[in-house]
PDB file of N, CA and C in Angstrom:
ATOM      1  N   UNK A   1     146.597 119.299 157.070  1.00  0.00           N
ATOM      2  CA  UNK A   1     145.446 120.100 156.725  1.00  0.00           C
ATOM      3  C   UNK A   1     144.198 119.348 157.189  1.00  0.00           C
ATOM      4  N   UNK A   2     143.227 119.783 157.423  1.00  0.00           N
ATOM      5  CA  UNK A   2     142.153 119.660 157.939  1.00  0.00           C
ATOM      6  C   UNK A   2     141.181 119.351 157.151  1.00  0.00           C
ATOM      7  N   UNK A   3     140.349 118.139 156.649  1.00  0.00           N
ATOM      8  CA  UNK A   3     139.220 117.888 156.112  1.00  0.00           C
ATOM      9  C   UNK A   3     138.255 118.475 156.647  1.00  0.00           C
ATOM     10  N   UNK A   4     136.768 118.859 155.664  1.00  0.00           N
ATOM     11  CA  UNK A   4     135.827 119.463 156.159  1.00  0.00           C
ATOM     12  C   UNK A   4     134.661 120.423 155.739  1.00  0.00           C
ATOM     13  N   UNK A   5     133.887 121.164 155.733  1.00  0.00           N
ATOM     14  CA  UNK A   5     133.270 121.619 155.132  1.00  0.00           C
ATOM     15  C   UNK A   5     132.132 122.936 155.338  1.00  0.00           C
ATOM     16  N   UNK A   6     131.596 122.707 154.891  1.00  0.00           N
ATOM     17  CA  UNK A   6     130.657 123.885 155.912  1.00  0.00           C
ATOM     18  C   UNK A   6     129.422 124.349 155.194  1.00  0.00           C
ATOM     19  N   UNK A   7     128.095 124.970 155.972  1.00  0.00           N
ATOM     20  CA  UNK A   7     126.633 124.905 155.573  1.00  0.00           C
ATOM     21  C   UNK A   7     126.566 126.383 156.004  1.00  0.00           C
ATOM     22  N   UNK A   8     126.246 127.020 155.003  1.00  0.00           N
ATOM     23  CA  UNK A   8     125.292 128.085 155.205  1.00  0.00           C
ATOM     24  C   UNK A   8     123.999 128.305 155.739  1.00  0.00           C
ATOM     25  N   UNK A   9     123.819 129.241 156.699  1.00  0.00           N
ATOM     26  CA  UNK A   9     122.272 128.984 157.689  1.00  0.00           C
ATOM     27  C   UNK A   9     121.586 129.874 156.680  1.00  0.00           C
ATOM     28  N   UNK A  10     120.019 129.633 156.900  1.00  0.00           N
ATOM     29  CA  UNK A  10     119.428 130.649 156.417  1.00  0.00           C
ATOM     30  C   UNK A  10     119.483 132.553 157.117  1.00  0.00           C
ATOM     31  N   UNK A  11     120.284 132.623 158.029  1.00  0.00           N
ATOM     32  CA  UNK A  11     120.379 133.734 158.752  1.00  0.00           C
ATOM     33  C   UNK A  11     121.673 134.321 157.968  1.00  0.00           C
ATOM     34  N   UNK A  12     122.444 133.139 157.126  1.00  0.00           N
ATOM     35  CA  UNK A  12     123.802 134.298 156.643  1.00  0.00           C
ATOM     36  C   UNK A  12     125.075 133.703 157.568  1.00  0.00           C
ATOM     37  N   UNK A  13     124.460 132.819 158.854  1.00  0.00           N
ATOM     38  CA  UNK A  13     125.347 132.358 159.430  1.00  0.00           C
ATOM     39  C   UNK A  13     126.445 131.086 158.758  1.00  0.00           C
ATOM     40  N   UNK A  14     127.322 130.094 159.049  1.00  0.00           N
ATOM     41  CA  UNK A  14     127.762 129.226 158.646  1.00  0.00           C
ATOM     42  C   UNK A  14     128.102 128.282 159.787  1.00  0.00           C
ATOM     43  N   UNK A  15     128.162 126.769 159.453  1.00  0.00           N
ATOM     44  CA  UNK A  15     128.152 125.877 160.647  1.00  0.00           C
ATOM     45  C   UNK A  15     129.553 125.332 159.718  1.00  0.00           C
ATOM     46  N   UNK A  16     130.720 125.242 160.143  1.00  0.00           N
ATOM     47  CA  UNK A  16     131.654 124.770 160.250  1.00  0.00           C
ATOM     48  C   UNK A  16     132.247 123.219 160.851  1.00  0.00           C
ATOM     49  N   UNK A  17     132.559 122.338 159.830  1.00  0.00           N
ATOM     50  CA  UNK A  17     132.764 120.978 160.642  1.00  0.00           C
ATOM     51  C   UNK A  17     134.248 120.524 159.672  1.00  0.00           C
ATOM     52  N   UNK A  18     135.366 119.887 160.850  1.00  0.00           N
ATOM     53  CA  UNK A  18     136.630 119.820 160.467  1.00  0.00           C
ATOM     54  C   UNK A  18     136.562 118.608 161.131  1.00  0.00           C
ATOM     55  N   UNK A  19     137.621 117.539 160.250  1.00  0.00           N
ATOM     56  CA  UNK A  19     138.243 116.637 161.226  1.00  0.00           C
ATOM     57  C   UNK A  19     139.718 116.862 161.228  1.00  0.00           C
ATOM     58  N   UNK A  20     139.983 116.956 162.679  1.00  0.00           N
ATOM     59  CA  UNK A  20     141.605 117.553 163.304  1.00  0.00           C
ATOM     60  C   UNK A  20     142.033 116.357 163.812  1.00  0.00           C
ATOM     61  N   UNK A  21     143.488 116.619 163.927  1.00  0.00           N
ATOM     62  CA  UNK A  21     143.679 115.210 164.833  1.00  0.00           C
ATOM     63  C   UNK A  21     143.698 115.224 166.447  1.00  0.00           C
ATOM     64  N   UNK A  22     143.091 114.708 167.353  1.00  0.00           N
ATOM     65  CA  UNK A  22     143.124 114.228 168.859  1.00  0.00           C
ATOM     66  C   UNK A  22     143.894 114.973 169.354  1.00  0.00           C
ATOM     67  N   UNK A  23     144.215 115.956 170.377  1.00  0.00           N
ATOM     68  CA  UNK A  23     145.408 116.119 171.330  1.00  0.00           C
ATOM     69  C   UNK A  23     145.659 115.008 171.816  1.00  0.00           C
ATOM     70  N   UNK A  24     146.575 114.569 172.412  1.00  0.00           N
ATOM     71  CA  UNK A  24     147.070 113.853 173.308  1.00  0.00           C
ATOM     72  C   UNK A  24     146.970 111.843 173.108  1.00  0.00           C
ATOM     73  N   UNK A  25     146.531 112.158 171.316  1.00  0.00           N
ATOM     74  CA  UNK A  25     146.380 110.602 171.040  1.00  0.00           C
ATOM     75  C   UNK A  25     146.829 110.663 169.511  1.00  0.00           C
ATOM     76  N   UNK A  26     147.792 109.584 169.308  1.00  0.00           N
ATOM     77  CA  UNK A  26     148.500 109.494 167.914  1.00  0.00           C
ATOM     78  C   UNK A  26     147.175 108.949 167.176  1.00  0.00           C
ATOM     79  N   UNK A  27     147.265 109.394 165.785  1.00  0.00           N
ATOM     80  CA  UNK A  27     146.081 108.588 164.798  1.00  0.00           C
ATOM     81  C   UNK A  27     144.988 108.657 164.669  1.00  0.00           C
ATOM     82  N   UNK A  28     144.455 109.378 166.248  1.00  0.00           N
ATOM     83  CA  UNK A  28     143.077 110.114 166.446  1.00  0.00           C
ATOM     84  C   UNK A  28     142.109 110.886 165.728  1.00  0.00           C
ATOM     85  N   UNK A  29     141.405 110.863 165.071  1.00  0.00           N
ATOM     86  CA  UNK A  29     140.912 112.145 164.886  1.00  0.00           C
ATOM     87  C   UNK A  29     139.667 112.249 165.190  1.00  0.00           C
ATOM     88  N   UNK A  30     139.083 113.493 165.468  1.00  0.00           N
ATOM     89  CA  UNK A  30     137.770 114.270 165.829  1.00  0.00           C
ATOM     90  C   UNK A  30     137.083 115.174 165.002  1.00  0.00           C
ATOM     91  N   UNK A  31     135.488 114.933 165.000  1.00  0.00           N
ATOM     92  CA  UNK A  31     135.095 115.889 164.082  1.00  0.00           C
ATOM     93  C   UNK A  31     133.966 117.372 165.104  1.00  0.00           C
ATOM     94  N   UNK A  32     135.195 118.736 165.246  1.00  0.00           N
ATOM     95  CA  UNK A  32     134.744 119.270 165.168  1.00  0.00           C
ATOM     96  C   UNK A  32     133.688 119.990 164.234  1.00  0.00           C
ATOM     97  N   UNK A  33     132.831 121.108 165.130  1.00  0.00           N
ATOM     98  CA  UNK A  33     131.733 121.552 164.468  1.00  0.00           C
ATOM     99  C   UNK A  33     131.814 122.961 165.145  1.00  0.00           C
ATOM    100  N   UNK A  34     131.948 124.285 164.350  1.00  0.00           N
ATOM    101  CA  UNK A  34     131.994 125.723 164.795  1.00  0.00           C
ATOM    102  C   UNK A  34     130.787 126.312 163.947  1.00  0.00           C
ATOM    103  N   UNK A  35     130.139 127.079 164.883  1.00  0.00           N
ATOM    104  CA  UNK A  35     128.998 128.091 164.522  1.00  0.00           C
ATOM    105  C   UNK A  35     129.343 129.557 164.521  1.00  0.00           C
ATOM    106  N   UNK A  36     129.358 130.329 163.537  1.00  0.00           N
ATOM    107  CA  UNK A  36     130.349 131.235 163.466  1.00  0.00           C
ATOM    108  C   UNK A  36     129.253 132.143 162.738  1.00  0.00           C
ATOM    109  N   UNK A  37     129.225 133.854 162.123  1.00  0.00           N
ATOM    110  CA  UNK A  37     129.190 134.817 161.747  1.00  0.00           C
ATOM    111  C   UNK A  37     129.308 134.257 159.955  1.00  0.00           C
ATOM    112  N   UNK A  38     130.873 134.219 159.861  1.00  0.00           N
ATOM    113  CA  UNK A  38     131.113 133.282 158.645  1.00  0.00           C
ATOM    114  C   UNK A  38     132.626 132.178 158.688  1.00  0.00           C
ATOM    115  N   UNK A  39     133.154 132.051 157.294  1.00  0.00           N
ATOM    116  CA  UNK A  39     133.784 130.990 157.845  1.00  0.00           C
ATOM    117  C   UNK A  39     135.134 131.095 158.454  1.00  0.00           C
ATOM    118  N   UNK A  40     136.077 132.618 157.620  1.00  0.00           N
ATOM    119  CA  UNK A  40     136.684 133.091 158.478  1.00  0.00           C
ATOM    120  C   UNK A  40     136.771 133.091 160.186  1.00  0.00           C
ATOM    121  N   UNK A  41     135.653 133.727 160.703  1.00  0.00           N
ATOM    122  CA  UNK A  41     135.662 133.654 162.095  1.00  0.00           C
ATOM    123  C   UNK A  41     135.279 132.109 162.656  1.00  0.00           C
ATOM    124  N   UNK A  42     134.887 131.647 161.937  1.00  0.00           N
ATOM    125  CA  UNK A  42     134.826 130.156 162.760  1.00  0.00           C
ATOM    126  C   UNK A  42     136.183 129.573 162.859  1.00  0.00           C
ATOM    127  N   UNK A  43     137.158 130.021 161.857  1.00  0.00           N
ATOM    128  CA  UNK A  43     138.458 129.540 161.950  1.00  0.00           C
ATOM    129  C   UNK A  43     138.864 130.018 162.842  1.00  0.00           C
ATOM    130  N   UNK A  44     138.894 131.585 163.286  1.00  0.00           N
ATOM    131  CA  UNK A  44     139.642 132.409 163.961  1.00  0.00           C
ATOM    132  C   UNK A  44     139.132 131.867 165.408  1.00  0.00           C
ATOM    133  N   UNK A  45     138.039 131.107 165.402  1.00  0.00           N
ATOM    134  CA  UNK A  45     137.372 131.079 166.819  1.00  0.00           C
ATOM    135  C   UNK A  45     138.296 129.573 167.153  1.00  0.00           C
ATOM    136  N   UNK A  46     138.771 128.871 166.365  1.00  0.00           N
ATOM    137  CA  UNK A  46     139.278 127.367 167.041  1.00  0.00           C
ATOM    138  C   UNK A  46     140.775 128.143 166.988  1.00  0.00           C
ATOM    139  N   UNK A  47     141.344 129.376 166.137  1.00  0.00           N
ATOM    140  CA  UNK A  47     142.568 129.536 166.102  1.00  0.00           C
ATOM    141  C   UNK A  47     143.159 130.174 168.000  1.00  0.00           C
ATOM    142  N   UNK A  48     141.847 130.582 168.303  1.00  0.00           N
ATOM    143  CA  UNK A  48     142.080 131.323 169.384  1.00  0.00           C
ATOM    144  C   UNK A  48     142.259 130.518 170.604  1.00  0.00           C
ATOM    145  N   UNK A  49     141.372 129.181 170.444  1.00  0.00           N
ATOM    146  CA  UNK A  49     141.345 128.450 171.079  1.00  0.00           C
ATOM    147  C   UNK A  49     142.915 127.391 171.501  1.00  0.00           C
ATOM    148  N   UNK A  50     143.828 127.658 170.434  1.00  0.00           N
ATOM    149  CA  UNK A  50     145.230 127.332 170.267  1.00  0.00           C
ATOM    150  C   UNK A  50     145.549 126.035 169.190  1.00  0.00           C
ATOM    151  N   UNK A  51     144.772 125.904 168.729  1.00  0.00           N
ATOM    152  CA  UNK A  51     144.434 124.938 167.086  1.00  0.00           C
ATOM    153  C   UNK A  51     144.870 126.053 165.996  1.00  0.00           C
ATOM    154  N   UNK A  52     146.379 126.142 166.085  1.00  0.00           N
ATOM    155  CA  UNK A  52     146.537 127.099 164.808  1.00  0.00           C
ATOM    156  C   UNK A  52     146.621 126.836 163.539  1.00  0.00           C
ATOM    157  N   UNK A  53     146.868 125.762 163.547  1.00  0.00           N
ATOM    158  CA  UNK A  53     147.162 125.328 161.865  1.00  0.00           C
ATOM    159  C   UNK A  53     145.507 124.612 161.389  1.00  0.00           C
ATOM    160  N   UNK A  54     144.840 125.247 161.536  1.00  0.00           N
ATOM    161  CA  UNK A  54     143.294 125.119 160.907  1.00  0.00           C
ATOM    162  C   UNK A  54     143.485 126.142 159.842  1.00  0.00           C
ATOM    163  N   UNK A  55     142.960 125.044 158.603  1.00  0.00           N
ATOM    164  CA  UNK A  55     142.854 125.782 157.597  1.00  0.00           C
ATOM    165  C   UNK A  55     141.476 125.029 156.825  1.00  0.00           C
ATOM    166  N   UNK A  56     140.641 125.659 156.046  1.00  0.00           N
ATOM    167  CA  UNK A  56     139.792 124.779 155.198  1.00  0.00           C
ATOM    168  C   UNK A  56     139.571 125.183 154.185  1.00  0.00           C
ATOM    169  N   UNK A  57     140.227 124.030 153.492  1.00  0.00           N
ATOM    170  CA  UNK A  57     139.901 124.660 151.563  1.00  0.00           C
ATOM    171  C   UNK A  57     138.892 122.953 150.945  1.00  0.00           C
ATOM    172  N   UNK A  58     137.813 124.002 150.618  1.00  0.00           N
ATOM    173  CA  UNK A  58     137.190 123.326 149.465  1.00  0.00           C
ATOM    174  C   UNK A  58     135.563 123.085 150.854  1.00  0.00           C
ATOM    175  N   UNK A  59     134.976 122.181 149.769  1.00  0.00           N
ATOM    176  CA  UNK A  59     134.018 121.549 151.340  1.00  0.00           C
ATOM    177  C   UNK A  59     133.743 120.236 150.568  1.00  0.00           C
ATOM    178  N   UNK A  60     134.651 119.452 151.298  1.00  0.00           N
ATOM    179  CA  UNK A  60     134.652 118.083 150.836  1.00  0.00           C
ATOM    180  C   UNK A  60     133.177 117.369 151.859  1.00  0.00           C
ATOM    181  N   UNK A  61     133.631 117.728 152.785  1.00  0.00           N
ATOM    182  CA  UNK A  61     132.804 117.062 154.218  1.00  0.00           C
ATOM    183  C   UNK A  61     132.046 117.650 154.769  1.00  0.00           C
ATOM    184  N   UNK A  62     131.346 118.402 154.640  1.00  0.00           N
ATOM    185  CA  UNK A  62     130.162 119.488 154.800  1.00  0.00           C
ATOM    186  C   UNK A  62     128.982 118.718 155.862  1.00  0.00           C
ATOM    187  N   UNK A  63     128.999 119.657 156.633  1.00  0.00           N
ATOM    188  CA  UNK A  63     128.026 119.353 158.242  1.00  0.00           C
ATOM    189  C   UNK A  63     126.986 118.641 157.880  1.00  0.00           C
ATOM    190  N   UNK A  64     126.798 117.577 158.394  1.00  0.00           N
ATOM    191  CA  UNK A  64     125.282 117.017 158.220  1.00  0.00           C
ATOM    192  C   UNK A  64     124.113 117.059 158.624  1.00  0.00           C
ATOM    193  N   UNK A  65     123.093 117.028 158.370  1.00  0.00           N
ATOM    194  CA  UNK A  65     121.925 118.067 159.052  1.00  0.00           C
ATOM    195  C   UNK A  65     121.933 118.027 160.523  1.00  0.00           C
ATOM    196  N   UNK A  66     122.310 116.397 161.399  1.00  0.00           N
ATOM    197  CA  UNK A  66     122.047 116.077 162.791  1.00  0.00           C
ATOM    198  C   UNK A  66     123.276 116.766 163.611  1.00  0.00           C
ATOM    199  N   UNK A  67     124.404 117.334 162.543  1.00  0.00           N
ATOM    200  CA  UNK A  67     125.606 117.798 162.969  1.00  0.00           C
ATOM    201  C   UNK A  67     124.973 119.585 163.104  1.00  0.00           C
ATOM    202  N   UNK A  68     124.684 119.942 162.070  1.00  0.00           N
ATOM    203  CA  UNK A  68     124.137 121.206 162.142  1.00  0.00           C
ATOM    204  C   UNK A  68     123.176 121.328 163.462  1.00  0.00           C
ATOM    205  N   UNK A  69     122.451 120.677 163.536  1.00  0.00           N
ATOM    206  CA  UNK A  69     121.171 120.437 164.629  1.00  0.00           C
ATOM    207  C   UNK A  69     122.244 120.970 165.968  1.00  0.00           C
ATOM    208  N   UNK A  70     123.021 119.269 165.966  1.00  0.00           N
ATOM    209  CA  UNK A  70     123.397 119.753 167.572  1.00  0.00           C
ATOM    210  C   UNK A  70     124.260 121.132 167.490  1.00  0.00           C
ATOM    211  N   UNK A  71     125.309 121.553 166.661  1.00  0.00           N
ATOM    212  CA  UNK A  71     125.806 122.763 166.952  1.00  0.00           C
ATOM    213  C   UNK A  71     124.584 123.781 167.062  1.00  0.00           C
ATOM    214  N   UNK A  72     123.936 124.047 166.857  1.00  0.00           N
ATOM    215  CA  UNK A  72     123.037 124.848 166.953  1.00  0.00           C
ATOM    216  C   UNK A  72     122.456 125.180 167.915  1.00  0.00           C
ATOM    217  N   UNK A  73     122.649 123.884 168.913  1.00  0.00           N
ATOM    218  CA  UNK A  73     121.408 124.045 170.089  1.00  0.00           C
ATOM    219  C   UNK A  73     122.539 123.886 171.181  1.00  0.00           C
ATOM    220  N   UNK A  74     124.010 124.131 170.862  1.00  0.00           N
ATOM    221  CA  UNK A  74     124.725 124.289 172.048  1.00  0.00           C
ATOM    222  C   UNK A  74     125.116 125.841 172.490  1.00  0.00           C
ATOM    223  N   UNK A  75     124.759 126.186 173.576  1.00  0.00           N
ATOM    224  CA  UNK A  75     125.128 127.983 173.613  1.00  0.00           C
ATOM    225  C   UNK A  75     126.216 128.405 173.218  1.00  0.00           C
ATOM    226  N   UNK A  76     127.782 127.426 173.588  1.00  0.00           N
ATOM    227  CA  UNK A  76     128.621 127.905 172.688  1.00  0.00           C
ATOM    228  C   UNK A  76     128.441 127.540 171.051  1.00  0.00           C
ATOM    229  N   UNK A  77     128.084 127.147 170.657  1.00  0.00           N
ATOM    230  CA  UNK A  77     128.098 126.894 169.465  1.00  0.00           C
ATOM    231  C   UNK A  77     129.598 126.270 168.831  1.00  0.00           C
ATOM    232  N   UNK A  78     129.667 125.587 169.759  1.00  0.00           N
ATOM    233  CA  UNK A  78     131.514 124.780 169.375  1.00  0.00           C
ATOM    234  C   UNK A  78     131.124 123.465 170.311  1.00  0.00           C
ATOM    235  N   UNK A  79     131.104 122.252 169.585  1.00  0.00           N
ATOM    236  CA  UNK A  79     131.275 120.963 169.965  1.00  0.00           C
ATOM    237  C   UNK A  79     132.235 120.163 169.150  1.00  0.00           C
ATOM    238  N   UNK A  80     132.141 119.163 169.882  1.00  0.00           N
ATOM    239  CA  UNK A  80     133.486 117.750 169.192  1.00  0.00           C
ATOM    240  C   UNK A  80     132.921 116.301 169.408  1.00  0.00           C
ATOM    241  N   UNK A  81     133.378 115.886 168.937  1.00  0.00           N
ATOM    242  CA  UNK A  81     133.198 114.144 168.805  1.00  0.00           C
ATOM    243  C   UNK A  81     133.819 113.234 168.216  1.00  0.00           C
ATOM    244  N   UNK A  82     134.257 112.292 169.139  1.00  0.00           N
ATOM    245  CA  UNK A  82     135.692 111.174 168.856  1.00  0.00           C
ATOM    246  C   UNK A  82     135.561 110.621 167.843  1.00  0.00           C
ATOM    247  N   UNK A  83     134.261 109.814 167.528  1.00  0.00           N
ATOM    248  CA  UNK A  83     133.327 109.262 166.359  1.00  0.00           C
ATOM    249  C   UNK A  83     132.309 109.564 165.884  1.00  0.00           C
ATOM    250  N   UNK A  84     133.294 110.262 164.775  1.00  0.00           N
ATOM    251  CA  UNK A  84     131.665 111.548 163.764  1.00  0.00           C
ATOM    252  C   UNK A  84     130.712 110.067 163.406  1.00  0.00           C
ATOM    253  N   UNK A  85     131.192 108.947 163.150  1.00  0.00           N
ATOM    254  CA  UNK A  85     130.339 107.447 162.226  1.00  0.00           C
ATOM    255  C   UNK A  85     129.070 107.439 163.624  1.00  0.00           C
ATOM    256  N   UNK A  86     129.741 107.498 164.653  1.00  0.00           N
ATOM    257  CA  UNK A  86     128.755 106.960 165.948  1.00  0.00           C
ATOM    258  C   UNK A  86     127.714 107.731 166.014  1.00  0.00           C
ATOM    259  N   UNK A  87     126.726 107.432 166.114  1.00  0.00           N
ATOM    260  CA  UNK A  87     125.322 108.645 166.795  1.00  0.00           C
ATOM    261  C   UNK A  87     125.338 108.338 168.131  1.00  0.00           C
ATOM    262  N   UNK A  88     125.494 106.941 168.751  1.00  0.00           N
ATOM    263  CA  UNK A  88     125.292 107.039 169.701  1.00  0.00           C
ATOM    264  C   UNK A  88     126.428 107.572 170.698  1.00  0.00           C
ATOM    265  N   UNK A  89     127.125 108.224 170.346  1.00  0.00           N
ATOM    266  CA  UNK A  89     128.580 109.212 171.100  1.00  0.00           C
ATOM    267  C   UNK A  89     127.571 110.138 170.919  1.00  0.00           C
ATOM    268  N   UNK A  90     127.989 111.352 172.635  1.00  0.00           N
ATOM    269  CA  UNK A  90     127.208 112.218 172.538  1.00  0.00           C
ATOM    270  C   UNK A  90     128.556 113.435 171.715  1.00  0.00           C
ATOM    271  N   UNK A  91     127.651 114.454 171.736  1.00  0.00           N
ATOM    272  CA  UNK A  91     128.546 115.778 171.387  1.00  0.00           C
ATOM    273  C   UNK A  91     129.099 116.478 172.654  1.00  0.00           C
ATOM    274  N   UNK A  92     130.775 117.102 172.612  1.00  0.00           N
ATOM    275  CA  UNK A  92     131.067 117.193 173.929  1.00  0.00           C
ATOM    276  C   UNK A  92     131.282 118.443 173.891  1.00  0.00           C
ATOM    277  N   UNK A  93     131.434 119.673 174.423  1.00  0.00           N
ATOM    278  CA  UNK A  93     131.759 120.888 174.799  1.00  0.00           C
ATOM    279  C   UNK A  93     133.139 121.251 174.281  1.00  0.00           C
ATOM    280  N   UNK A  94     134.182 122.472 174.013  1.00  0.00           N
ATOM    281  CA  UNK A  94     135.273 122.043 173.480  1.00  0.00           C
ATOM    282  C   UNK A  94     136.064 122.154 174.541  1.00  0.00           C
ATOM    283  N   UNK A  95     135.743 122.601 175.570  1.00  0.00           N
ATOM    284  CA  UNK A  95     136.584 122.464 177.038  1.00  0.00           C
ATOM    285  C   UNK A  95     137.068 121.127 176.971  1.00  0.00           C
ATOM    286  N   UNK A  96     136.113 120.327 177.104  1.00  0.00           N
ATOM    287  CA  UNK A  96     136.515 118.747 176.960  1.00  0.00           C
ATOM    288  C   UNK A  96     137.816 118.302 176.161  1.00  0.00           C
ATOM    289  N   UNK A  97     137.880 118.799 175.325  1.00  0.00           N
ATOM    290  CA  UNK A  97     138.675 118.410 174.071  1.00  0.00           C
ATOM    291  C   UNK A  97     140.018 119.223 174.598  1.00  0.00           C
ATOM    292  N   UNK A  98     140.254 120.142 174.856  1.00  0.00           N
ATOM    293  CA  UNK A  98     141.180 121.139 175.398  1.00  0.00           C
ATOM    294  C   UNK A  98     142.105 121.473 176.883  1.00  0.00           C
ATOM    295  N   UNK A  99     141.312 120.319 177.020  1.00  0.00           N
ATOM    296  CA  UNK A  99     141.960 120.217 179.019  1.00  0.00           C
ATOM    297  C   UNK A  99     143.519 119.383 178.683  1.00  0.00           C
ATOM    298  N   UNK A 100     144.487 119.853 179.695  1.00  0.00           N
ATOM    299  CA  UNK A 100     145.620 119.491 179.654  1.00  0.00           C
ATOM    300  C   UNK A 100     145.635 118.002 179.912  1.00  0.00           C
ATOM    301  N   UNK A 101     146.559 117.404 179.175  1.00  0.00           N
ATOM    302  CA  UNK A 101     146.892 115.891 178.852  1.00  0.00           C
ATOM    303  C   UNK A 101     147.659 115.119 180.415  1.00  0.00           C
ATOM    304  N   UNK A 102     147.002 113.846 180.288  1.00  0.00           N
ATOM    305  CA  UNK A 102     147.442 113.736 181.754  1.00  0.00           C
ATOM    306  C   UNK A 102     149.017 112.476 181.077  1.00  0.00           C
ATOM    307  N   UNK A 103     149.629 112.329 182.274  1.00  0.00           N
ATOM    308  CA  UNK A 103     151.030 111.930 182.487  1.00  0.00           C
ATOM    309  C   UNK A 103     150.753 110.163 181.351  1.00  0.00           C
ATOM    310  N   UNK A 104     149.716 109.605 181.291  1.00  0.00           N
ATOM    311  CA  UNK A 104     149.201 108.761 180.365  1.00  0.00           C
ATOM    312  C   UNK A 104     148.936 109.198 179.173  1.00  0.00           C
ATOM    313  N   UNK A 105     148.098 110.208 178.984  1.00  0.00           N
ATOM    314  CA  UNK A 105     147.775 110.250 177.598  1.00  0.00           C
ATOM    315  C   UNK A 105     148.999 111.263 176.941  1.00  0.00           C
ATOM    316  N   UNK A 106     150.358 111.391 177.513  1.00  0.00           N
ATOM    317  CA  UNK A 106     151.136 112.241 176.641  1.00  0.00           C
ATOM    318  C   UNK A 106     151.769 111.942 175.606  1.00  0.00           C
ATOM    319  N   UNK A 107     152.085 112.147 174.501  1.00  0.00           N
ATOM    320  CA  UNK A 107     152.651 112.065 173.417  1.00  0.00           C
ATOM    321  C   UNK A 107     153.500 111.508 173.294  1.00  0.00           C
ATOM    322  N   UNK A 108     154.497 110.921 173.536  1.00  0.00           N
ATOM    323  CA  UNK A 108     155.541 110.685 173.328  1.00  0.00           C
ATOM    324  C   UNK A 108     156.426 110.043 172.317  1.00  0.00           C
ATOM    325  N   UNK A 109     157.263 110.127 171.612  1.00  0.00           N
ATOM    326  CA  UNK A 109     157.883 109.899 170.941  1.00  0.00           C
ATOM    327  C   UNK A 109     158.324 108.081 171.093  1.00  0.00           C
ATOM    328  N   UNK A 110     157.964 107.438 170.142  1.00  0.00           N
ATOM    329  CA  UNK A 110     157.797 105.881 170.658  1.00  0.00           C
ATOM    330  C   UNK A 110     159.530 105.440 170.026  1.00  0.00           C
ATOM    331  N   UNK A 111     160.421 104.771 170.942  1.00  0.00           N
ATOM    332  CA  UNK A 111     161.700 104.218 171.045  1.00  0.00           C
ATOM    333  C   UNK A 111     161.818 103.244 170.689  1.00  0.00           C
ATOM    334  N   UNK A 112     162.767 103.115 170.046  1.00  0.00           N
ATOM    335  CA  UNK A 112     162.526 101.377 169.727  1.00  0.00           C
ATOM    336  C   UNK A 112     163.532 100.739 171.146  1.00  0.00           C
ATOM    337  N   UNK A 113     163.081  99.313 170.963  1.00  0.00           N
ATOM    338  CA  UNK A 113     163.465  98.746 172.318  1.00  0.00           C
ATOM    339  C   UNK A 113     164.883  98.116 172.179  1.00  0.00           C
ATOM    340  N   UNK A 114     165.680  98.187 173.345  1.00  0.00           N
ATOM    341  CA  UNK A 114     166.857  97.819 172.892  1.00  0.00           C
ATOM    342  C   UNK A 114     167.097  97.072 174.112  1.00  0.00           C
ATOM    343  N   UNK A 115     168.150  95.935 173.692  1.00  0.00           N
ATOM    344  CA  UNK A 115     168.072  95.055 175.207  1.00  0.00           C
ATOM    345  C   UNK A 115     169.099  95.256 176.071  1.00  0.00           C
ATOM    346  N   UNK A 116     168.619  95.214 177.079  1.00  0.00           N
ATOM    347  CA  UNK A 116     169.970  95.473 178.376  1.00  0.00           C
ATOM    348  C   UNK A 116     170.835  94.853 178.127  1.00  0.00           C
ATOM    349  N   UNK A 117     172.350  95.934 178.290  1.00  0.00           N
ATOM    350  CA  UNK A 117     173.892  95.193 177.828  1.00  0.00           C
ATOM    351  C   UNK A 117     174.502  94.597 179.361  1.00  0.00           C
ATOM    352  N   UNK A 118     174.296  93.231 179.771  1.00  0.00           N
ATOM    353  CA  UNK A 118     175.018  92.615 180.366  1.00  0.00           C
ATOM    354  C   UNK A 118     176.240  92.778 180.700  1.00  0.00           C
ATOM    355  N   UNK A 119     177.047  93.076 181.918  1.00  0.00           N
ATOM    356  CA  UNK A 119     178.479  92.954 181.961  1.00  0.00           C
ATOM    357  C   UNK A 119     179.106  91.473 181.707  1.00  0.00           C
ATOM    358  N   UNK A 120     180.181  91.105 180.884  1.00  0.00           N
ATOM    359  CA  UNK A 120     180.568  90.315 180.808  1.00  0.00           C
ATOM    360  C   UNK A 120     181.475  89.895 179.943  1.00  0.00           C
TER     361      UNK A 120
END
């Protein structure tokens, strides 16, 4: 489940901020930020995006004003960031976040090591 929270605009709108975990990196996580109608559709808008298991109950972690700021002033109104702690990380587009994983950053299931059996 998804930590996170969310701010009501004075327009009726809502700014949506989740931390999900990383594609393509174990332990990762990122704190998206969705600008939405309300909070339903801000879900439906990362669900579409292929992030299905977004869910948000409660608002533990609720957008912070500089978080609200930048979603606001991006035309999509959907950004991400590796390190919500950092200011100095910029905010990235969610294309960024969503591009297919290269032959390095894939997932893989970690083996434990076993040592070569010698003939003998």
């Amino acid at each position: 489940m998804a930590e996170g929270g969310y701010a009501r605009q004075p327009d009726g709108s809502v700014v949506v901020a989740l931390s999900l975990p990383r594609p393509c990196s174990e332990g990762t996580r990122v704190r998206v930020l969705v600008h939405a109608a309300n909070r339903p559709r801000a879900l439906t808008r990362l669900r579409n995006l292929g992030m299905r298991a977004v869910y948000l109950r409660g608002n533990g972690q609720p957008p912070t004003p500089d978080e609200v700021t930048a979603v606001l002033h991006h035309p999509e109104g959907l950004v991400w960031r590796a390190a919500p702690d950092d200011d100095t990380e910029s905010w990235h587009p969610i294309a960024a976040l969503l591009r297919p994983c290269t032959p390095r950053q894939r997932c893989a299931p970690s083996l434990p090591e076993v040592a070569p059996v010698l003939p003998g």
